[in-house]
Protein backbone atom coordinates (compact mmCIF):
# COMPACT_ATOMS: atom_id res chain seq x y z
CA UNK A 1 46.52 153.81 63.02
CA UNK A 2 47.12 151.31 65.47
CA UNK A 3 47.70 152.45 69.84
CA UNK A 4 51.60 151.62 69.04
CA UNK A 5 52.09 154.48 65.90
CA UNK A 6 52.45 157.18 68.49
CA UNK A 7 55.39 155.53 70.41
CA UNK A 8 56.90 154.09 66.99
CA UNK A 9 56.61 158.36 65.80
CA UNK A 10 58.21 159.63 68.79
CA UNK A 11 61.02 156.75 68.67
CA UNK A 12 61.73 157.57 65.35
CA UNK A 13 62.25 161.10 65.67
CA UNK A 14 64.34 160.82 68.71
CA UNK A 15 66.67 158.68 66.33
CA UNK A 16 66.64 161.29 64.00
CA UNK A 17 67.33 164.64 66.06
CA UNK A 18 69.95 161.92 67.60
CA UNK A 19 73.39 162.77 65.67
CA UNK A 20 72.49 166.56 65.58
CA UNK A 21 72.04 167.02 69.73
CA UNK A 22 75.15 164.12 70.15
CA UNK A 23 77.81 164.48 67.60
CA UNK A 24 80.41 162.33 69.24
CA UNK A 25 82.29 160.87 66.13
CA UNK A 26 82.94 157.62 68.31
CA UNK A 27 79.48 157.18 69.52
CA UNK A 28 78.39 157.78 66.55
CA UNK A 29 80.48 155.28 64.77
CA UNK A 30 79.21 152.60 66.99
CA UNK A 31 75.60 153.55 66.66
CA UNK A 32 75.87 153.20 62.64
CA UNK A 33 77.64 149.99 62.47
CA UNK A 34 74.71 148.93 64.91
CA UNK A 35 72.45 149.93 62.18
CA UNK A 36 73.87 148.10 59.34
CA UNK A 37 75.02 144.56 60.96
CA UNK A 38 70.87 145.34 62.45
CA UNK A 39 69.78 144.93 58.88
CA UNK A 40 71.98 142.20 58.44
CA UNK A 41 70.90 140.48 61.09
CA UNK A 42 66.98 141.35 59.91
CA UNK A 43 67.47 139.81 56.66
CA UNK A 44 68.90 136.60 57.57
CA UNK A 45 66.00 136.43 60.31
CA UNK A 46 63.70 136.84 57.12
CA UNK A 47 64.34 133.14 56.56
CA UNK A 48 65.39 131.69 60.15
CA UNK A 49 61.72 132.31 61.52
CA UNK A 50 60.07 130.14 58.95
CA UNK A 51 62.94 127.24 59.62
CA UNK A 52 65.51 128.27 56.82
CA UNK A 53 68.54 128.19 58.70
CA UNK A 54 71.18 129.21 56.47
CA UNK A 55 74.73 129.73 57.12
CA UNK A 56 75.18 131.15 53.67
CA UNK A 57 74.68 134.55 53.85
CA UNK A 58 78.38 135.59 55.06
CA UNK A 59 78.25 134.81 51.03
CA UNK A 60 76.07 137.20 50.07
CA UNK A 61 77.08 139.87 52.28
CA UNK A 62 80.16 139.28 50.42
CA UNK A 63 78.99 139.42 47.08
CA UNK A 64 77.30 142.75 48.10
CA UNK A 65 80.43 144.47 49.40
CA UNK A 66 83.10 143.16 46.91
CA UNK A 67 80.74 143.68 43.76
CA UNK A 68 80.21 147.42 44.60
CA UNK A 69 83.81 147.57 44.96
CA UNK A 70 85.27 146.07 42.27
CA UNK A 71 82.96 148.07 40.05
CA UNK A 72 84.19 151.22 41.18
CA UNK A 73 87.74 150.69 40.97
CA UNK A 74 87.81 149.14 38.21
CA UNK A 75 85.24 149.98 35.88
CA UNK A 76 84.12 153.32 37.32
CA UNK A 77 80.34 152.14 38.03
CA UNK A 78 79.00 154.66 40.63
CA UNK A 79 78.01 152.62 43.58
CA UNK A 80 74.38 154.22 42.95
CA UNK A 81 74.50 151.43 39.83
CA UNK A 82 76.69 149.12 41.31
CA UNK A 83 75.00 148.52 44.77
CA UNK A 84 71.57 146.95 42.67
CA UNK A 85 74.11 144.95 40.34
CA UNK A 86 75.88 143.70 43.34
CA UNK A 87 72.25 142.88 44.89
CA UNK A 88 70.98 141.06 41.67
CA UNK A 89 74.27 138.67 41.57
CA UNK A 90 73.52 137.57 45.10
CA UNK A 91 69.65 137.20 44.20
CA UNK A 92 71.07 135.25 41.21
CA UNK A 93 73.47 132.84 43.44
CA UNK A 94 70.87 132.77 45.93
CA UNK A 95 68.38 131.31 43.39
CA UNK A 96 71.42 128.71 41.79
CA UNK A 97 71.92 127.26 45.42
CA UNK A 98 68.33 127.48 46.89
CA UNK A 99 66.52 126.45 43.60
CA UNK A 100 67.95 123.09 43.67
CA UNK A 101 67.89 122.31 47.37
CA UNK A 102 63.90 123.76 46.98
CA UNK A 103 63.23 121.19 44.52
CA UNK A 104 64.53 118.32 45.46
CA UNK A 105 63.83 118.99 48.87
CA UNK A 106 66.88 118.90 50.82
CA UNK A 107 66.09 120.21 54.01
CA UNK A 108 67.21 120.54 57.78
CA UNK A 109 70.46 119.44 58.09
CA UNK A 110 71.58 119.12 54.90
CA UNK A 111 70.44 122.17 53.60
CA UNK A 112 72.31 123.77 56.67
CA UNK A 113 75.51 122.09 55.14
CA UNK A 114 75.17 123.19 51.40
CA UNK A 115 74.51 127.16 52.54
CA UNK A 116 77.87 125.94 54.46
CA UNK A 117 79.60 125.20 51.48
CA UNK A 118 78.49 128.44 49.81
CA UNK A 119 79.94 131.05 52.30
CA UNK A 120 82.92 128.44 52.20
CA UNK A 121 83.27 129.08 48.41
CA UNK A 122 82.62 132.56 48.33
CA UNK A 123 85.50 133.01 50.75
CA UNK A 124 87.91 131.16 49.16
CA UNK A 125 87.27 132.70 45.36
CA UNK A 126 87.50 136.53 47.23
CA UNK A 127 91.28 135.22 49.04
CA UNK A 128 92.25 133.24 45.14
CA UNK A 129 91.49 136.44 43.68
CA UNK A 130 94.11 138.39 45.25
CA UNK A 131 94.70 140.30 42.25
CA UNK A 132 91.85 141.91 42.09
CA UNK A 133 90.60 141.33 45.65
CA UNK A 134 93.47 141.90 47.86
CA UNK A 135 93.22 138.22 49.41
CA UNK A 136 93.56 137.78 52.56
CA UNK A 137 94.97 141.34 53.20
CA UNK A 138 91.40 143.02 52.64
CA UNK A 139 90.51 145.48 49.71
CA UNK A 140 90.09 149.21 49.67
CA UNK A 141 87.54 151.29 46.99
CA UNK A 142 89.13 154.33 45.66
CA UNK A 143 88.75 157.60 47.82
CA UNK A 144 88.00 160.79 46.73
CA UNK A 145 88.56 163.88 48.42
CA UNK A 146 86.15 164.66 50.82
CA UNK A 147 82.57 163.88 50.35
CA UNK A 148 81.12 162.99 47.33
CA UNK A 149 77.34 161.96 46.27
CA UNK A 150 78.14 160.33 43.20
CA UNK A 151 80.98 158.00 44.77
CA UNK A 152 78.45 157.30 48.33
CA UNK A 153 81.26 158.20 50.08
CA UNK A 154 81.03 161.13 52.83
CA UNK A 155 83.31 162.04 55.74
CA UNK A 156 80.62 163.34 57.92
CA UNK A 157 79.18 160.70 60.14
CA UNK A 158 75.79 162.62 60.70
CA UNK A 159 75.11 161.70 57.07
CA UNK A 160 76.14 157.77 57.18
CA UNK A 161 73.98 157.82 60.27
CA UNK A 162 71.31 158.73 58.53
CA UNK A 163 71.31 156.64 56.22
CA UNK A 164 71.90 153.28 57.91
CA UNK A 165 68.95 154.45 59.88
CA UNK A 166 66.74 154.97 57.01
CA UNK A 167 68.13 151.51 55.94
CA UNK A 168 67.16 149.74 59.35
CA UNK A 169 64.25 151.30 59.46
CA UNK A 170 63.70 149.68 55.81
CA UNK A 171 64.74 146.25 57.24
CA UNK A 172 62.22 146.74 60.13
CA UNK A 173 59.44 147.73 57.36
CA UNK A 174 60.30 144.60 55.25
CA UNK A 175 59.96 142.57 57.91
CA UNK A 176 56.72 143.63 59.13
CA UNK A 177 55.53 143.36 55.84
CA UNK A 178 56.15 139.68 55.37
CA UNK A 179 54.43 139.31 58.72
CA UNK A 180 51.58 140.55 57.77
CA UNK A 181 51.41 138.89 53.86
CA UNK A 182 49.92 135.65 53.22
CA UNK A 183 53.23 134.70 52.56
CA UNK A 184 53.85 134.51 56.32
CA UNK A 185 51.28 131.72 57.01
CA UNK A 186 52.50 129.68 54.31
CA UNK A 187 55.81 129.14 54.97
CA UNK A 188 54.69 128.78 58.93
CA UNK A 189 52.97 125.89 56.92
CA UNK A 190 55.59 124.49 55.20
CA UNK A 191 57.74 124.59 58.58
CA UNK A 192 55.15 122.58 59.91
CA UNK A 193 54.86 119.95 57.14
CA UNK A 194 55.83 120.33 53.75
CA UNK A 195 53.47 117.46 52.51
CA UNK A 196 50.48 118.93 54.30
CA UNK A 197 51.49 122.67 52.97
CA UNK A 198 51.82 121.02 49.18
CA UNK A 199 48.37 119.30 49.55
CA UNK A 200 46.58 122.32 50.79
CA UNK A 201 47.94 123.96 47.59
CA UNK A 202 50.99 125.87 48.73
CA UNK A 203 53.46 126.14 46.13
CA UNK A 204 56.29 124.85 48.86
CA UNK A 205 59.25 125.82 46.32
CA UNK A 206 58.43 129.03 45.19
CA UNK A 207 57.32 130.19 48.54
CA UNK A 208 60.79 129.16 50.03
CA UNK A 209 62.72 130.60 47.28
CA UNK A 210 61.16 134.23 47.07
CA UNK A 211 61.64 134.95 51.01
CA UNK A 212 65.71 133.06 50.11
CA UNK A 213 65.87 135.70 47.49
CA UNK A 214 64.61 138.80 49.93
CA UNK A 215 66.90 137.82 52.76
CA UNK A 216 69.88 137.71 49.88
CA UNK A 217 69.12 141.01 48.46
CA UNK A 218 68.92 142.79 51.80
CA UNK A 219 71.84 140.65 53.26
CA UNK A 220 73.86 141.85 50.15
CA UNK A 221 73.23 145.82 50.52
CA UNK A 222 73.99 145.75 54.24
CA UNK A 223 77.20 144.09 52.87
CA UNK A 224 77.80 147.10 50.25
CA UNK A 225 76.79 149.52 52.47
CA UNK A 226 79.28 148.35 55.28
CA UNK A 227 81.87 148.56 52.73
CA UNK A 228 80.97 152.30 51.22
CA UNK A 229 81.38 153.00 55.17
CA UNK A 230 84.26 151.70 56.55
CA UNK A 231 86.21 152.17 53.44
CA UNK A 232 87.83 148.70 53.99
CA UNK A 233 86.35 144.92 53.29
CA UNK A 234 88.19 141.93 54.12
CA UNK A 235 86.75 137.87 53.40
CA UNK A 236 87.15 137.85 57.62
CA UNK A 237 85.31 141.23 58.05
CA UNK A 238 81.97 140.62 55.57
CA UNK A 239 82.31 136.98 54.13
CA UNK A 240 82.64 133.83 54.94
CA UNK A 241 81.24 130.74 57.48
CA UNK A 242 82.16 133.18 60.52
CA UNK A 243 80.04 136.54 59.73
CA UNK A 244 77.12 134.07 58.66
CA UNK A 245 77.79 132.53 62.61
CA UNK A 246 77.84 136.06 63.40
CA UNK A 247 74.55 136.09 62.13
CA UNK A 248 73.18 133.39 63.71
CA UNK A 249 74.05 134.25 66.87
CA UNK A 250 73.28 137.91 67.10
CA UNK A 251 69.58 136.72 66.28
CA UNK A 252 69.13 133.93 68.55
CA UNK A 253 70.13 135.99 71.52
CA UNK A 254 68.23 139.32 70.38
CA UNK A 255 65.11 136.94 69.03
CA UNK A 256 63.90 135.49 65.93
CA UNK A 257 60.64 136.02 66.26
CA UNK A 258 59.93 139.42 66.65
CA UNK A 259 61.22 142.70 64.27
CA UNK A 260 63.63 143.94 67.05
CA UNK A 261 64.82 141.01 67.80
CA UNK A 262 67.86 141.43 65.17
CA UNK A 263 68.57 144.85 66.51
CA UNK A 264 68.99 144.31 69.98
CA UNK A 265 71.37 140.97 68.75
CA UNK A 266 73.43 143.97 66.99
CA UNK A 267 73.45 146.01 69.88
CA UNK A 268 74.54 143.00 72.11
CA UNK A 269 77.66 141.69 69.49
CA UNK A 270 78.79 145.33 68.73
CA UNK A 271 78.61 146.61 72.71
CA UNK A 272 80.67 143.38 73.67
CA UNK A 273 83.13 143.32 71.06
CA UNK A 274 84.08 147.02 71.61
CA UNK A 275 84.05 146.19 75.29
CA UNK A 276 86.62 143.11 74.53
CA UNK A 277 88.70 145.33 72.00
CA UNK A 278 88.91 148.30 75.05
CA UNK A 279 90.06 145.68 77.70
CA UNK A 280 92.58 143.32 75.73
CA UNK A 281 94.18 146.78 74.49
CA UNK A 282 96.19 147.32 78.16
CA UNK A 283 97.23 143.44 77.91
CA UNK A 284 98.79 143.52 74.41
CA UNK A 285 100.82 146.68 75.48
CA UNK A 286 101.30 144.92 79.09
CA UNK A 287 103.03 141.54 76.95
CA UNK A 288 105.25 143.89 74.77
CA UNK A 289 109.00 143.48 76.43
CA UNK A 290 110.53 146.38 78.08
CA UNK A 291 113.94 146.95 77.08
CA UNK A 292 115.73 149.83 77.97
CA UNK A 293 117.94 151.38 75.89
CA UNK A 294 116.00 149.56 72.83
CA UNK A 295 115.08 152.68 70.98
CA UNK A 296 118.16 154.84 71.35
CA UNK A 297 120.23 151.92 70.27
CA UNK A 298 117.57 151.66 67.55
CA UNK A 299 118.05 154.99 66.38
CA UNK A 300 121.87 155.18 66.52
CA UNK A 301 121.88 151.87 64.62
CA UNK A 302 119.62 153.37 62.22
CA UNK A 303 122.02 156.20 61.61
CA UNK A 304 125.00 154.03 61.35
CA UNK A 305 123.21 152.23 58.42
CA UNK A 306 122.28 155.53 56.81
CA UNK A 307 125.60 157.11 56.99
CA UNK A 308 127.62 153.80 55.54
């Protein structure tokens, strides 16, 4: 029990009695996709403190949410079954990209570009898909009415709250975890200098590709879990080069190097781009044209059409 456990205790509790002192459904909304794009943000930090920049995991996060989805409308898979499936495919692309690039060492820049290539190519096989994945024009997993356990689907926000909490809080625990492995001063080694790391007996590939194949899985169930939330996926919304950006940037500004670094990132994106959705709202109604007259002559049009 270290001085901080108190203060960590008391923080987490607050967050818990949270949604059942505040039940604002709007707050609340906000506060839980702060929680998920937070572990998103946590797992692609997994690998950007030890060097790995990728811009691949708009891919992943993909793969998570479309997977679960597909599985349930089409095949009936329970997300409960479908969410780990879902997470093993992206572990599984993960490893067919990162394996290679590991191996043959192609690093920095270029390994920047092929992670490119992959959220590039996941993108454009979800909007080629169409028939199955609604293209362009997003994709929707069967409701059912009201909540239901088997189908993770639940209309009361209290409950989605607490679980993206008890996933950010498993981000946060992940995290730490790797800090404090053996793991950690490895692949500070093999940022350092891959030779020296491989001489002092570091196996440099397999150290890489294990904490590639963490940050997929977790970057994949934030991805499934943002989709069993919202109800609605689209490539703009969970895939492709722009949510990997996304990522990138939320993390930089919040910090790479510490475990709440990611969640104050989320806090940051999420705060501003409500604030820019509230203000651009009176300018798109301020641009519409003003024409009076335009909606009785609408309607009597209307009728005229109707009654010929």
């Amino acid at each position: 029990m270290t001085a901080r456990t108190p203060a960590w205790a008391a923080a987490i509790a607050a967050l818990i009695a949270l949604p059942f002192v505040y039940r604002d459904p709007y707050h609340l909304h906000i506060l839980i996709l702060i929680l998920i794009w937070s572990f998103a943000y946590t797992s692609w930090s997994m690998m950007g403190r030890f060097g790995l920049v990728s811009l691949g995991h708009g891919g992943f996060m993909g793969v998570g949410a479309y997977v679960t989805a597909l599985l349930w409308n089409h095949l009936g898979v329970s997300p409960w079954l479908g969410i780990p499936l879902a997470m093993t495919a992206a572990a599984v692309l993960a490893v067919i990209v990162a394996y290679p690039c590991f191996r043959f060492r192609i690093t920095g820049h270029y390994f920047v570009l092929v992670t490119l290539a992959l959220s590039g190519i996941v993108l454009q096989v979800i909007t080629a898909t169409r028939d199955y994945t609604g293209g362009s024009l997003g994709y929707t997993p069967d409701r059912t009415r009201g909540s239901h356990l088997l189908a993770l689907q639940f209309d009361d926000k209290v409950t989605w709250y607490l679980i993206a909490l008890g996933v950010w809080a498993l981000g946060l625990v992940v995290w730490r975890w790797v800090d404090a492995s053996m793991d950690r001063y490895a692949l500070e080694a093999i940022s350092e200098d891959e030779d020296a790391a491989a001489a002092a007996g570091i196996n440099v590939t397999a150290e890489k590709l294990k904490i590639t194949v963490i940050s997929a899985l977790m970057t994949s169930l934030a991805g499934a879990l943002y989709c069993q939330y919202q109800m609605f996926i689209s490539p703009d919304t969970v895939s492709g080069i722009s949510v990997s950006l996304q990522m990138v940037f939320a993390v930089i500004v919040g910090g790479l190097y510490v475990s709440l670094g990611p969640t104050v990132g989320a806090v940051i994106t999420i705060l501003l781009a409500e604030v820019l959705k509230a203000g651009s709202a009176p300018l798109r109604s301020a641009s519409r044209p003003s024409i009076p007259g335009a909606s009785s002559s609408g309607l009597a049009a209307s009728s005229k059409v109707g009654g010929t």
